[in-house]
PDB file of N, CA and C in Angstrom:
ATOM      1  N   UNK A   1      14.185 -14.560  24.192  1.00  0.00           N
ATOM      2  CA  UNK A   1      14.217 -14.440  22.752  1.00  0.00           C
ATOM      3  C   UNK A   1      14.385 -12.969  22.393  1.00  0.00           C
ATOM      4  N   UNK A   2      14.947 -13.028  21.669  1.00  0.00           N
ATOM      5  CA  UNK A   2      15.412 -11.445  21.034  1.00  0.00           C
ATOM      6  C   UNK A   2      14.849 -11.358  19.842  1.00  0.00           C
ATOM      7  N   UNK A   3      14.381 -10.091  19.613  1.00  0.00           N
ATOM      8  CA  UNK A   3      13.325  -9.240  18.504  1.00  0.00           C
ATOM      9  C   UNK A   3      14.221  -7.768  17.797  1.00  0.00           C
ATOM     10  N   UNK A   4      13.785  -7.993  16.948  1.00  0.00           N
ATOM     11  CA  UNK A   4      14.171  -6.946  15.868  1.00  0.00           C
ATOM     12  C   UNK A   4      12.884  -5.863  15.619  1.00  0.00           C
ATOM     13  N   UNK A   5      13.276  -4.842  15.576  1.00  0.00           N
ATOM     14  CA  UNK A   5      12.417  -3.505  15.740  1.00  0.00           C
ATOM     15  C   UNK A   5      12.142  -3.157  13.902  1.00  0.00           C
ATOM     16  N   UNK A   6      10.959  -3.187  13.346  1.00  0.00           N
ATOM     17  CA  UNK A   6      10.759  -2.312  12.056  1.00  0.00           C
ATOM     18  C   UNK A   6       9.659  -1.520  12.531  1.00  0.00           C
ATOM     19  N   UNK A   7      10.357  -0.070  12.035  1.00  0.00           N
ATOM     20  CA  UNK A   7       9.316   0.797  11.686  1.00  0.00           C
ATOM     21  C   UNK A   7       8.774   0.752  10.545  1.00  0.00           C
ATOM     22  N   UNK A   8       7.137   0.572  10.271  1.00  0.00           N
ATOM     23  CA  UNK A   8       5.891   0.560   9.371  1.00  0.00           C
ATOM     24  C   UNK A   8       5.574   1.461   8.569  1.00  0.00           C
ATOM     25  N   UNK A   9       4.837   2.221   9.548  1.00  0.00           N
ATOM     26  CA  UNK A   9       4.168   3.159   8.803  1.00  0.00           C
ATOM     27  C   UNK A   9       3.314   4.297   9.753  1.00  0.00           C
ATOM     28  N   UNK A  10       3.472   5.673   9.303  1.00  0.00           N
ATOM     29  CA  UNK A  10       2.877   6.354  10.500  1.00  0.00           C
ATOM     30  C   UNK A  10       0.767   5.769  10.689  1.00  0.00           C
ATOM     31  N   UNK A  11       0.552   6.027  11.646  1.00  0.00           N
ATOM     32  CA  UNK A  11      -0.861   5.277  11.656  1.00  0.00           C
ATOM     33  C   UNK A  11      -2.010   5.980  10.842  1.00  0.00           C
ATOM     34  N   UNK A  12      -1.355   6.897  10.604  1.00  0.00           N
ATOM     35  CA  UNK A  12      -2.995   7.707   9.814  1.00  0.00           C
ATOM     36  C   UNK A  12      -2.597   7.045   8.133  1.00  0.00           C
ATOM     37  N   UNK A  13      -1.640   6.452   8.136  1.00  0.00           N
ATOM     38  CA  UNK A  13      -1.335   6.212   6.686  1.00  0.00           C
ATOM     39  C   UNK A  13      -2.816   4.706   6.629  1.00  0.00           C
ATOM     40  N   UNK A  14      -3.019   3.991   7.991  1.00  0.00           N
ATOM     41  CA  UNK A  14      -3.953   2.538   7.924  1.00  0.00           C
ATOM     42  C   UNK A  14      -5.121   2.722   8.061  1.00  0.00           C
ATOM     43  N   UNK A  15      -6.158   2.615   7.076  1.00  0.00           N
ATOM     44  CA  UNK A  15      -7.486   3.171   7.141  1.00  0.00           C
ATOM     45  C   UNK A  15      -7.923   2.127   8.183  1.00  0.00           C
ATOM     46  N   UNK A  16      -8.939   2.754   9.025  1.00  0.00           N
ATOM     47  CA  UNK A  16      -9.319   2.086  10.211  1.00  0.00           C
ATOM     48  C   UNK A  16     -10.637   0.559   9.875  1.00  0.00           C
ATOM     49  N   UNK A  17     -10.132  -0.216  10.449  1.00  0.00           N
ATOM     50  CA  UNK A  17     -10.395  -1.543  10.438  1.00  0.00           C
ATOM     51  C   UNK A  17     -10.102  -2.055   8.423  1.00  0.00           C
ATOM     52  N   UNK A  18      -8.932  -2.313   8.685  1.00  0.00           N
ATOM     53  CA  UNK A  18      -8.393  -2.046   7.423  1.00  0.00           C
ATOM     54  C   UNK A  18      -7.536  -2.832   7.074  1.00  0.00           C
ATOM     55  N   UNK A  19      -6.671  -3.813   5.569  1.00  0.00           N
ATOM     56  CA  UNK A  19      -5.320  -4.471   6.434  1.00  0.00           C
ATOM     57  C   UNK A  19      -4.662  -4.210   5.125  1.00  0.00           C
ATOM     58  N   UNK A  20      -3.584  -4.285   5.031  1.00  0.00           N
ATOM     59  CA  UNK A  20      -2.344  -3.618   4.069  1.00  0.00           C
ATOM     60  C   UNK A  20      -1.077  -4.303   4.332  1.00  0.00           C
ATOM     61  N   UNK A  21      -0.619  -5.095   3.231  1.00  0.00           N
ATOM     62  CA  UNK A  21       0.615  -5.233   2.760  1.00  0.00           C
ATOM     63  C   UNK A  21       1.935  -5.089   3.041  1.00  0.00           C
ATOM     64  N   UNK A  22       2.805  -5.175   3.668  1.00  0.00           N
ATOM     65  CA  UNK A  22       4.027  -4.736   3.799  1.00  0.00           C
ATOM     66  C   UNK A  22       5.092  -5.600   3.969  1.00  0.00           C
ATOM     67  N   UNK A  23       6.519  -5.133   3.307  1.00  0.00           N
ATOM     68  CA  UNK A  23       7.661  -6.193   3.240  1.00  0.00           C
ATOM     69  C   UNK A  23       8.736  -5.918   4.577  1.00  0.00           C
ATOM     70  N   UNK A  24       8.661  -6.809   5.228  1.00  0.00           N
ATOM     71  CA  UNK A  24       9.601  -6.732   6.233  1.00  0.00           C
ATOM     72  C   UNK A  24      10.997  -7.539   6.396  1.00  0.00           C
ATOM     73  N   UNK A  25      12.286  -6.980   6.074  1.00  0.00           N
ATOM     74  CA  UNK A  25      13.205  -7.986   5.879  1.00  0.00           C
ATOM     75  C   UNK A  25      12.648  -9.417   4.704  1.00  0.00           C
ATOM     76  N   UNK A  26      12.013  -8.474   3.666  1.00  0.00           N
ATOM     77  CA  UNK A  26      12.023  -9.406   2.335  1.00  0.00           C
ATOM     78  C   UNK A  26      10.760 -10.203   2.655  1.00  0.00           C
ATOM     79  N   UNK A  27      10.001 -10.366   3.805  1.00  0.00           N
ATOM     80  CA  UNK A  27       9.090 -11.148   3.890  1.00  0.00           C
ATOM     81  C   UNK A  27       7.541 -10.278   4.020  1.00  0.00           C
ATOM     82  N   UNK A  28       7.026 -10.806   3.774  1.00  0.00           N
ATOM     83  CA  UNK A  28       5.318 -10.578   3.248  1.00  0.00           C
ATOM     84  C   UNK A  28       4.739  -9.933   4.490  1.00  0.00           C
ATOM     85  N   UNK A  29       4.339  -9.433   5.013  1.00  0.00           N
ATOM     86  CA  UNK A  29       3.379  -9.122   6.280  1.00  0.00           C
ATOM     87  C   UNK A  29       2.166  -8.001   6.304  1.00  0.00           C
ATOM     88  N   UNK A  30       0.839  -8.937   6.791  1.00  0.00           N
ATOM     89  CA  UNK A  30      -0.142  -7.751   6.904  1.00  0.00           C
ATOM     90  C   UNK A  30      -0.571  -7.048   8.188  1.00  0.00           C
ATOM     91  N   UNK A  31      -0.870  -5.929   7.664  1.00  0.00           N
ATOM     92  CA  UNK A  31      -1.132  -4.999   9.124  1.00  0.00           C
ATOM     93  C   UNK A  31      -2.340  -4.941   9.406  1.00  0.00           C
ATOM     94  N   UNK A  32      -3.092  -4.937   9.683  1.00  0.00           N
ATOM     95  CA  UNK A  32      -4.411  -4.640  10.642  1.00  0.00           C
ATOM     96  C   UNK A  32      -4.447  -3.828  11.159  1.00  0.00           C
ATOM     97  N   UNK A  33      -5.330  -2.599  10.872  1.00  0.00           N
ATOM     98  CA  UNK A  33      -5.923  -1.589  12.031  1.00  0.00           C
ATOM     99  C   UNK A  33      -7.426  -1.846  11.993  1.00  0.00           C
ATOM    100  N   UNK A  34      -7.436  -2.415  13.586  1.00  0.00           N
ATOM    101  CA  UNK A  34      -8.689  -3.020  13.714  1.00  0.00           C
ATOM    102  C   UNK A  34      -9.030  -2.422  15.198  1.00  0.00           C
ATOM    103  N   UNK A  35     -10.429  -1.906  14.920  1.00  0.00           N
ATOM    104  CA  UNK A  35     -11.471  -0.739  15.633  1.00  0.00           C
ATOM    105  C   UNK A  35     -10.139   0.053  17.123  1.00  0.00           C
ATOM    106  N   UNK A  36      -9.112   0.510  16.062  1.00  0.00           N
ATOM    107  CA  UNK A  36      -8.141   1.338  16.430  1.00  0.00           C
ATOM    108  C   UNK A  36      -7.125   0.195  17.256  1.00  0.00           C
ATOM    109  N   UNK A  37      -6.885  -0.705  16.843  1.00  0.00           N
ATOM    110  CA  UNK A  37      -5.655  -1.189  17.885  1.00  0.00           C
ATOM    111  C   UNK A  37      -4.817  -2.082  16.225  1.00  0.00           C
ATOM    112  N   UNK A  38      -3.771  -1.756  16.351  1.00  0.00           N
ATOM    113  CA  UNK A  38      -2.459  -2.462  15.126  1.00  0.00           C
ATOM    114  C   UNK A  38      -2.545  -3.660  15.432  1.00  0.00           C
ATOM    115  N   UNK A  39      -2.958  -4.633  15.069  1.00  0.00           N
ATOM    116  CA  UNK A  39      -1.884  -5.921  14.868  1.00  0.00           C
ATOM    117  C   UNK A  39      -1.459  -6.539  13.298  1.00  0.00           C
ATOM    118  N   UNK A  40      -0.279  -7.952  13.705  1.00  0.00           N
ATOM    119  CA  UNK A  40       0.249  -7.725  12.075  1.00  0.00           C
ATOM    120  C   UNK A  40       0.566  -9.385  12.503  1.00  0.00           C
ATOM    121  N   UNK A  41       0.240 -10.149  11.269  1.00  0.00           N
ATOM    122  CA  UNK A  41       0.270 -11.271  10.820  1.00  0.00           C
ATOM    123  C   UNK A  41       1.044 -11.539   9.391  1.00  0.00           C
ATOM    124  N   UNK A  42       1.804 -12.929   9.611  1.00  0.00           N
ATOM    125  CA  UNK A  42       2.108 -13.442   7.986  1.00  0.00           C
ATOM    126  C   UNK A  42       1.140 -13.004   6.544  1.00  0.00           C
ATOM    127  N   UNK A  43       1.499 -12.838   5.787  1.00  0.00           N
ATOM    128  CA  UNK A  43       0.347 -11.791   4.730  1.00  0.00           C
ATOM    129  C   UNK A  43       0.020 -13.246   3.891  1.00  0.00           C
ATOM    130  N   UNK A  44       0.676 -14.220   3.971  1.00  0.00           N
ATOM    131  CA  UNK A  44       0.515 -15.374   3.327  1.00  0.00           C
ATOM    132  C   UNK A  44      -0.714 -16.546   4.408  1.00  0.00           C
ATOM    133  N   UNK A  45      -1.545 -17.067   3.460  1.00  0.00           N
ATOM    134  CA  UNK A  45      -2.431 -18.203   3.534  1.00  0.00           C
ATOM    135  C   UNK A  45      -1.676 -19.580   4.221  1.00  0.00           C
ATOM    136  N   UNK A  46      -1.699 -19.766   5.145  1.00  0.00           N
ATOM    137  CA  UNK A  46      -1.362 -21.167   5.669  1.00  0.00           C
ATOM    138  C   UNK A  46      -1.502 -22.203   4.820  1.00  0.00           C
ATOM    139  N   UNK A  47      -2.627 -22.039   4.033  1.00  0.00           N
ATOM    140  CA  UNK A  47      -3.690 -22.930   3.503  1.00  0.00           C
ATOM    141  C   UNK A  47      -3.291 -22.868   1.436  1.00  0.00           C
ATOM    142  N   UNK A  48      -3.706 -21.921   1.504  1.00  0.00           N
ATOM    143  CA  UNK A  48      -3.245 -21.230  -0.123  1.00  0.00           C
ATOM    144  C   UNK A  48      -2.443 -20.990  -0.507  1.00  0.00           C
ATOM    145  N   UNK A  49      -1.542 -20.102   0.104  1.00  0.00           N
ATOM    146  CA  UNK A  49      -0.421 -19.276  -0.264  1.00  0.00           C
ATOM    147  C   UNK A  49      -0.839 -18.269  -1.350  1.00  0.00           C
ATOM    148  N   UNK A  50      -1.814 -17.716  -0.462  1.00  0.00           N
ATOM    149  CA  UNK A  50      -2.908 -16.248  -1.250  1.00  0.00           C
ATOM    150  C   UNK A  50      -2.467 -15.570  -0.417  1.00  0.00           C
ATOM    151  N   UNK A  51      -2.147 -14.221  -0.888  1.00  0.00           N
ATOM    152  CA  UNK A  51      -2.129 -12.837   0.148  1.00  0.00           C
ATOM    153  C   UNK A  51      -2.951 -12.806   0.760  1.00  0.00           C
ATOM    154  N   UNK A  52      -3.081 -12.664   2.508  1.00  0.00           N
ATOM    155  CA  UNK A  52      -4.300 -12.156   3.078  1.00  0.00           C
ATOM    156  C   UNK A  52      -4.846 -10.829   3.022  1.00  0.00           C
ATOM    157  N   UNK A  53      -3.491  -9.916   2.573  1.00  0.00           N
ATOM    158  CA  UNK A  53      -3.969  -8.596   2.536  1.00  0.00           C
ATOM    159  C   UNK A  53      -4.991  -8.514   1.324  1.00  0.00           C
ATOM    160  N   UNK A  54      -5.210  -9.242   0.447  1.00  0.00           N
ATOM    161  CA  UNK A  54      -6.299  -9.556  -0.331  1.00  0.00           C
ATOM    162  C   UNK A  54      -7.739  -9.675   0.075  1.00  0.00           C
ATOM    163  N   UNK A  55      -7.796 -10.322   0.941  1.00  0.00           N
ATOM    164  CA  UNK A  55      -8.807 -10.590   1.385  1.00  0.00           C
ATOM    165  C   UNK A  55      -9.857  -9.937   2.155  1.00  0.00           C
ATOM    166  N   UNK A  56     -10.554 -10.770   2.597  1.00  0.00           N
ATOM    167  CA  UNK A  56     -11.779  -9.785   3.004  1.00  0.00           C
ATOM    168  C   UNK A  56     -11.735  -9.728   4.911  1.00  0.00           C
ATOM    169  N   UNK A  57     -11.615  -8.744   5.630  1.00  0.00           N
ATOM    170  CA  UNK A  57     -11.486  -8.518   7.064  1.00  0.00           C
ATOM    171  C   UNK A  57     -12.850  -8.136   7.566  1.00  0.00           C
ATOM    172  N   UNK A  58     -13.248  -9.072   7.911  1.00  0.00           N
ATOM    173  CA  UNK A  58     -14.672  -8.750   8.790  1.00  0.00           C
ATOM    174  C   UNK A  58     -14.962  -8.744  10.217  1.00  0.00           C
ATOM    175  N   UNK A  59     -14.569  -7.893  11.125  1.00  0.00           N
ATOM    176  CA  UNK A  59     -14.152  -7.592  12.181  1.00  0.00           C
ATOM    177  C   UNK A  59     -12.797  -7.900  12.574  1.00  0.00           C
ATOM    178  N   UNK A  60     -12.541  -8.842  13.059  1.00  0.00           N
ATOM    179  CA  UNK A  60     -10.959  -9.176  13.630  1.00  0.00           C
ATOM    180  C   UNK A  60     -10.874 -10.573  13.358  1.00  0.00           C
ATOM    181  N   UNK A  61     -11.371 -10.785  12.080  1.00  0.00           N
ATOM    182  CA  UNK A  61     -11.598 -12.297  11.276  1.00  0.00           C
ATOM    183  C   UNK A  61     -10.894 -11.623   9.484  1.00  0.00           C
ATOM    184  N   UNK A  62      -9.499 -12.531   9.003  1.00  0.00           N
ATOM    185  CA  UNK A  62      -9.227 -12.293   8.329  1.00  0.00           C
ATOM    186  C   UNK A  62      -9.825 -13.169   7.127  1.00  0.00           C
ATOM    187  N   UNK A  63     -10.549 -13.067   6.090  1.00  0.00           N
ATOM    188  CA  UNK A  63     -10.581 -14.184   5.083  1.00  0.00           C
ATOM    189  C   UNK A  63     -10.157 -14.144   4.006  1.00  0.00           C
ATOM    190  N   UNK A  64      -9.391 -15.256   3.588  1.00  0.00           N
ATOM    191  CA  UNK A  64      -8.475 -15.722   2.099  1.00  0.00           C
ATOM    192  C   UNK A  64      -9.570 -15.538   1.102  1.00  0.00           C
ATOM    193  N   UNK A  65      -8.842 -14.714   0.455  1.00  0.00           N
ATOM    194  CA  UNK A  65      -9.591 -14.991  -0.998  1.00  0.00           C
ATOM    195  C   UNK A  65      -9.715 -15.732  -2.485  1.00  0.00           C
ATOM    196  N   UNK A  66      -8.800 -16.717  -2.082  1.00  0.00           N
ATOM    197  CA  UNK A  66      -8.231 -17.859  -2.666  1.00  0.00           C
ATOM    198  C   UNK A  66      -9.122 -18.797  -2.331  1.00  0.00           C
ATOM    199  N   UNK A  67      -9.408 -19.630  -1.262  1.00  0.00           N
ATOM    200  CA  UNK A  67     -10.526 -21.085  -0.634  1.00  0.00           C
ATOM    201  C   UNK A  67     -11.305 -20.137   0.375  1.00  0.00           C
ATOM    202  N   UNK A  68     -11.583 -19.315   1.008  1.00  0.00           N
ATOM    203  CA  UNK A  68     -12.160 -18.586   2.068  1.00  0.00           C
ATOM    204  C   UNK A  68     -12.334 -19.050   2.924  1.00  0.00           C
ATOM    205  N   UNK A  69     -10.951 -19.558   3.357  1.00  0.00           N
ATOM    206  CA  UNK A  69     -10.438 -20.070   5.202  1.00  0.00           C
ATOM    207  C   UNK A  69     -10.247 -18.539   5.581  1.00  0.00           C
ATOM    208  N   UNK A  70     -10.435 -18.585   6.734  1.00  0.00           N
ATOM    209  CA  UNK A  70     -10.758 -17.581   7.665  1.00  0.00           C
ATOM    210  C   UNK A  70      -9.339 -17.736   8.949  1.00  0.00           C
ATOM    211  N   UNK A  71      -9.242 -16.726   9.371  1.00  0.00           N
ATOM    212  CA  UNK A  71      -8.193 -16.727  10.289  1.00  0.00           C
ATOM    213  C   UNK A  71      -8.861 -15.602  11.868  1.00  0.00           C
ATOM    214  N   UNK A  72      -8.496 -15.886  12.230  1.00  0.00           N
ATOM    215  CA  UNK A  72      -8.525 -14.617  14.233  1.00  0.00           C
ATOM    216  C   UNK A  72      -7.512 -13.698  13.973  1.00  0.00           C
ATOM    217  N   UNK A  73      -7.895 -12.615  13.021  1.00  0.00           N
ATOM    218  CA  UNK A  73      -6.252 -11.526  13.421  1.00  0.00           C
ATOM    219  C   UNK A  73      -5.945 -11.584  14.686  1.00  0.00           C
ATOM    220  N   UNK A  74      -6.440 -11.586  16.321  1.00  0.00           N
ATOM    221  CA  UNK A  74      -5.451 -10.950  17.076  1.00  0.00           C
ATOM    222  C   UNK A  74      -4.468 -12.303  17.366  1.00  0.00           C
ATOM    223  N   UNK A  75      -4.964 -13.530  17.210  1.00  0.00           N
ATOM    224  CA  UNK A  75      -4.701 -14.957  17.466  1.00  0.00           C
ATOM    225  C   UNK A  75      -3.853 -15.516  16.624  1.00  0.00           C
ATOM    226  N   UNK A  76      -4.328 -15.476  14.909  1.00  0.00           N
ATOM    227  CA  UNK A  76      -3.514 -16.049  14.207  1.00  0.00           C
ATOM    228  C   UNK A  76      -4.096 -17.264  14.195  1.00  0.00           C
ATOM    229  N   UNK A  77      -5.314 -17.822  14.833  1.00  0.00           N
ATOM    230  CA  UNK A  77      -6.044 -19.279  14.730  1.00  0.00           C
ATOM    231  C   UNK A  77      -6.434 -19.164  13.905  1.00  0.00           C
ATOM    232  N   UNK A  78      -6.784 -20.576  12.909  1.00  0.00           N
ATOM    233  CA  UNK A  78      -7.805 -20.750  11.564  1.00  0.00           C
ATOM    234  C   UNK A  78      -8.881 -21.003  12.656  1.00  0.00           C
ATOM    235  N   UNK A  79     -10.015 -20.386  12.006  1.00  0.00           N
ATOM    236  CA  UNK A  79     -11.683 -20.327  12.345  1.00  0.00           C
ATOM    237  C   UNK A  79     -12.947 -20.893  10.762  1.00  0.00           C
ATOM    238  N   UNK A  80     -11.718 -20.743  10.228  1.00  0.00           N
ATOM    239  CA  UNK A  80     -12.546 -21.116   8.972  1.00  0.00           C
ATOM    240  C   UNK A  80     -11.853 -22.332   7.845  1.00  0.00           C
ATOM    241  N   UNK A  81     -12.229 -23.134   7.663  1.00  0.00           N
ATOM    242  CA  UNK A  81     -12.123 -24.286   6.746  1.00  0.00           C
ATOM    243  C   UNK A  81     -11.824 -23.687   5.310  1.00  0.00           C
ATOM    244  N   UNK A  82     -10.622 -23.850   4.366  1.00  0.00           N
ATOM    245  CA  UNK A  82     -10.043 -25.420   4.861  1.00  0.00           C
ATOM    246  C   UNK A  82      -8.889 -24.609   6.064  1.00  0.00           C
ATOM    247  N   UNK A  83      -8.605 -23.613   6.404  1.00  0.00           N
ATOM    248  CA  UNK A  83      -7.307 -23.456   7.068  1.00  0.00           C
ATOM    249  C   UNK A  83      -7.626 -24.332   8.284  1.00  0.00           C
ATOM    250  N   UNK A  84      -6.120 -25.046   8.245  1.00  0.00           N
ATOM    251  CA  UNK A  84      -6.349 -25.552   9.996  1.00  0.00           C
ATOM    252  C   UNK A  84      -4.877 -25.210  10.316  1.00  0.00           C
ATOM    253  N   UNK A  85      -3.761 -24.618  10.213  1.00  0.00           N
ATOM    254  CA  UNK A  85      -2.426 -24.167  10.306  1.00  0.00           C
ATOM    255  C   UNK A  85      -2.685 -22.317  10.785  1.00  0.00           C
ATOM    256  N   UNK A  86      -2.318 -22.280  11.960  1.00  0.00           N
ATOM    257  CA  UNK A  86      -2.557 -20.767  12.141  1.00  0.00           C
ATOM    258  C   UNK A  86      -1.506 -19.891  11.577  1.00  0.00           C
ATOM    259  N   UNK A  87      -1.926 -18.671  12.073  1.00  0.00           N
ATOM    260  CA  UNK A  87      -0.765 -17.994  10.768  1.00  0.00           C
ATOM    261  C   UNK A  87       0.464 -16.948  12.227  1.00  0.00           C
ATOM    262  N   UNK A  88       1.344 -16.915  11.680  1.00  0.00           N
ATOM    263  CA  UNK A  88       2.070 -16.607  12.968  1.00  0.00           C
ATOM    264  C   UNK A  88       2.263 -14.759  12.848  1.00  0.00           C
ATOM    265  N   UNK A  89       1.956 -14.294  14.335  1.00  0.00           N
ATOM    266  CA  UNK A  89       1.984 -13.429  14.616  1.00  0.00           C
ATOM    267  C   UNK A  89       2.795 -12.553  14.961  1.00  0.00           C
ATOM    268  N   UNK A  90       3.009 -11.348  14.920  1.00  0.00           N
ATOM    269  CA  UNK A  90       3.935 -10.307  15.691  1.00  0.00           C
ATOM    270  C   UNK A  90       3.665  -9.391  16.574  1.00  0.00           C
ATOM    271  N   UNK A  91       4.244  -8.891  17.525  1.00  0.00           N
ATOM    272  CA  UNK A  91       3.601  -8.071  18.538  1.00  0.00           C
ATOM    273  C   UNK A  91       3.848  -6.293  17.476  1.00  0.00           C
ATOM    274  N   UNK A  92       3.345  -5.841  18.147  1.00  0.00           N
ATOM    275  CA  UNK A  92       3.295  -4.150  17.177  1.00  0.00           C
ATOM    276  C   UNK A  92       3.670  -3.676  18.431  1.00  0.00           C
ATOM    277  N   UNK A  93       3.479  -1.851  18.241  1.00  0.00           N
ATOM    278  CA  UNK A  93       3.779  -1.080  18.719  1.00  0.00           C
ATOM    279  C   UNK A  93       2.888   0.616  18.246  1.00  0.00           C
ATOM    280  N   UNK A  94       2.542   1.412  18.604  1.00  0.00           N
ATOM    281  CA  UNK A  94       2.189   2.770  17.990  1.00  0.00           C
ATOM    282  C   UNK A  94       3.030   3.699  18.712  1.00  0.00           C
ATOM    283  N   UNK A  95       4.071   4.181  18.964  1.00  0.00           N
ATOM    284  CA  UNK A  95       4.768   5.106  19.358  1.00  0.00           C
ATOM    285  C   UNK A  95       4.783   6.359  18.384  1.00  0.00           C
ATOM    286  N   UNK A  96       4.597   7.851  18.877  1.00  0.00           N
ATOM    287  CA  UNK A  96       4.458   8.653  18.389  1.00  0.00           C
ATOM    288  C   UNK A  96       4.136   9.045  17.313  1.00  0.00           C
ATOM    289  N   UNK A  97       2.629   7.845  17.093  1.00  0.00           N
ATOM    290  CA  UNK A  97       1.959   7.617  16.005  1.00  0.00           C
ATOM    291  C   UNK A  97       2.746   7.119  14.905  1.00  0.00           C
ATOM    292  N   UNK A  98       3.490   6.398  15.115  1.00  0.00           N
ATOM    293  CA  UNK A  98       4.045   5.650  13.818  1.00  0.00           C
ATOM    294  C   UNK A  98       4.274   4.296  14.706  1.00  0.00           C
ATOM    295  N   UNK A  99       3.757   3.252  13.657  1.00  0.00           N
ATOM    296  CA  UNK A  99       3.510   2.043  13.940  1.00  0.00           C
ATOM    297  C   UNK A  99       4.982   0.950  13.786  1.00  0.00           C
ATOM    298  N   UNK A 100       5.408   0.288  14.597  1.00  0.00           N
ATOM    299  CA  UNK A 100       6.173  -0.774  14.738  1.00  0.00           C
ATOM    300  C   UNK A 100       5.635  -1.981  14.976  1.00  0.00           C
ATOM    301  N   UNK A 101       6.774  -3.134  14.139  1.00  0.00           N
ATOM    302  CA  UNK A 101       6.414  -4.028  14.093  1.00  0.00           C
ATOM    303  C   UNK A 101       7.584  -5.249  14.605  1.00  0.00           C
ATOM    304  N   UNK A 102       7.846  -6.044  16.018  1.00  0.00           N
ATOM    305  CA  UNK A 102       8.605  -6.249  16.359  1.00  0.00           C
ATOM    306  C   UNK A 102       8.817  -8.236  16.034  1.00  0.00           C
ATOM    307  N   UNK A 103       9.932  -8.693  15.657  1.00  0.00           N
ATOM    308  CA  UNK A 103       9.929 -10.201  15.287  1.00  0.00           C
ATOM    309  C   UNK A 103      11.139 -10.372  15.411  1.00  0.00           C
ATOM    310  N   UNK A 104      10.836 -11.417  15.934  1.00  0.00           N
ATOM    311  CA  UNK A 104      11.986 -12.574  16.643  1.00  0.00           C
ATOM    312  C   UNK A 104      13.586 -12.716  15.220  1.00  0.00           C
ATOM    313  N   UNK A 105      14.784 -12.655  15.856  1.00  0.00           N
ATOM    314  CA  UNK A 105      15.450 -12.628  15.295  1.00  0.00           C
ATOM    315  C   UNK A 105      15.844 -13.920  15.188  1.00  0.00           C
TER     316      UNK A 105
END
């Protein structure tokens, strides 16, 4: 499978354990800097169709702030009711402190 490369954002721009917003090729995606390692998930609710970057991140557990289904940032599993649809993931990158975000073309 072949992946498409976006550059993000340099990393000091992501407050640490933190998650933020961003449009990638027109689509929604949140970033996570969580206890210093990037990952980045659909920014949309499986469940709601609430921004997750809304929501509340309590360790490496994302929660909607719409129904407060809960998600696994590094996983993308629902852990919390009502979500039962996980949310799909992307692999990252931190190269010379600026963060990438890589997805399937």
């Amino acid at each position: 499978m072949s992946e498409s490369c976006h550059r993000i954002c340099p990393l000091q721009e992501l407050a640490a354990n933190s998650v933020r917003k961003f449009e990638v090729d027109g689509k929604a995606v949140a970033i996570y800097h969580i206890d210093g390692v990037v990952y980045a998930t659909d920014d949309t609710c499986t469940h709601g169709l609430s921004s997750l970057s809304k929501g509340e991140l309590d360790g490496d557990v994302i929660e909607c702030s719409l129904h407060f289904g809960a998600f696994h940032v590094p996983t993308g599993k629902p852990v919390g009711a009502p979500c039962s649809i996980a949310l799909q993931t992307y692999r990252t990158e931190v190269r010379e402190g600026v963060v990438h975000l890589y997805r399937p073309e």
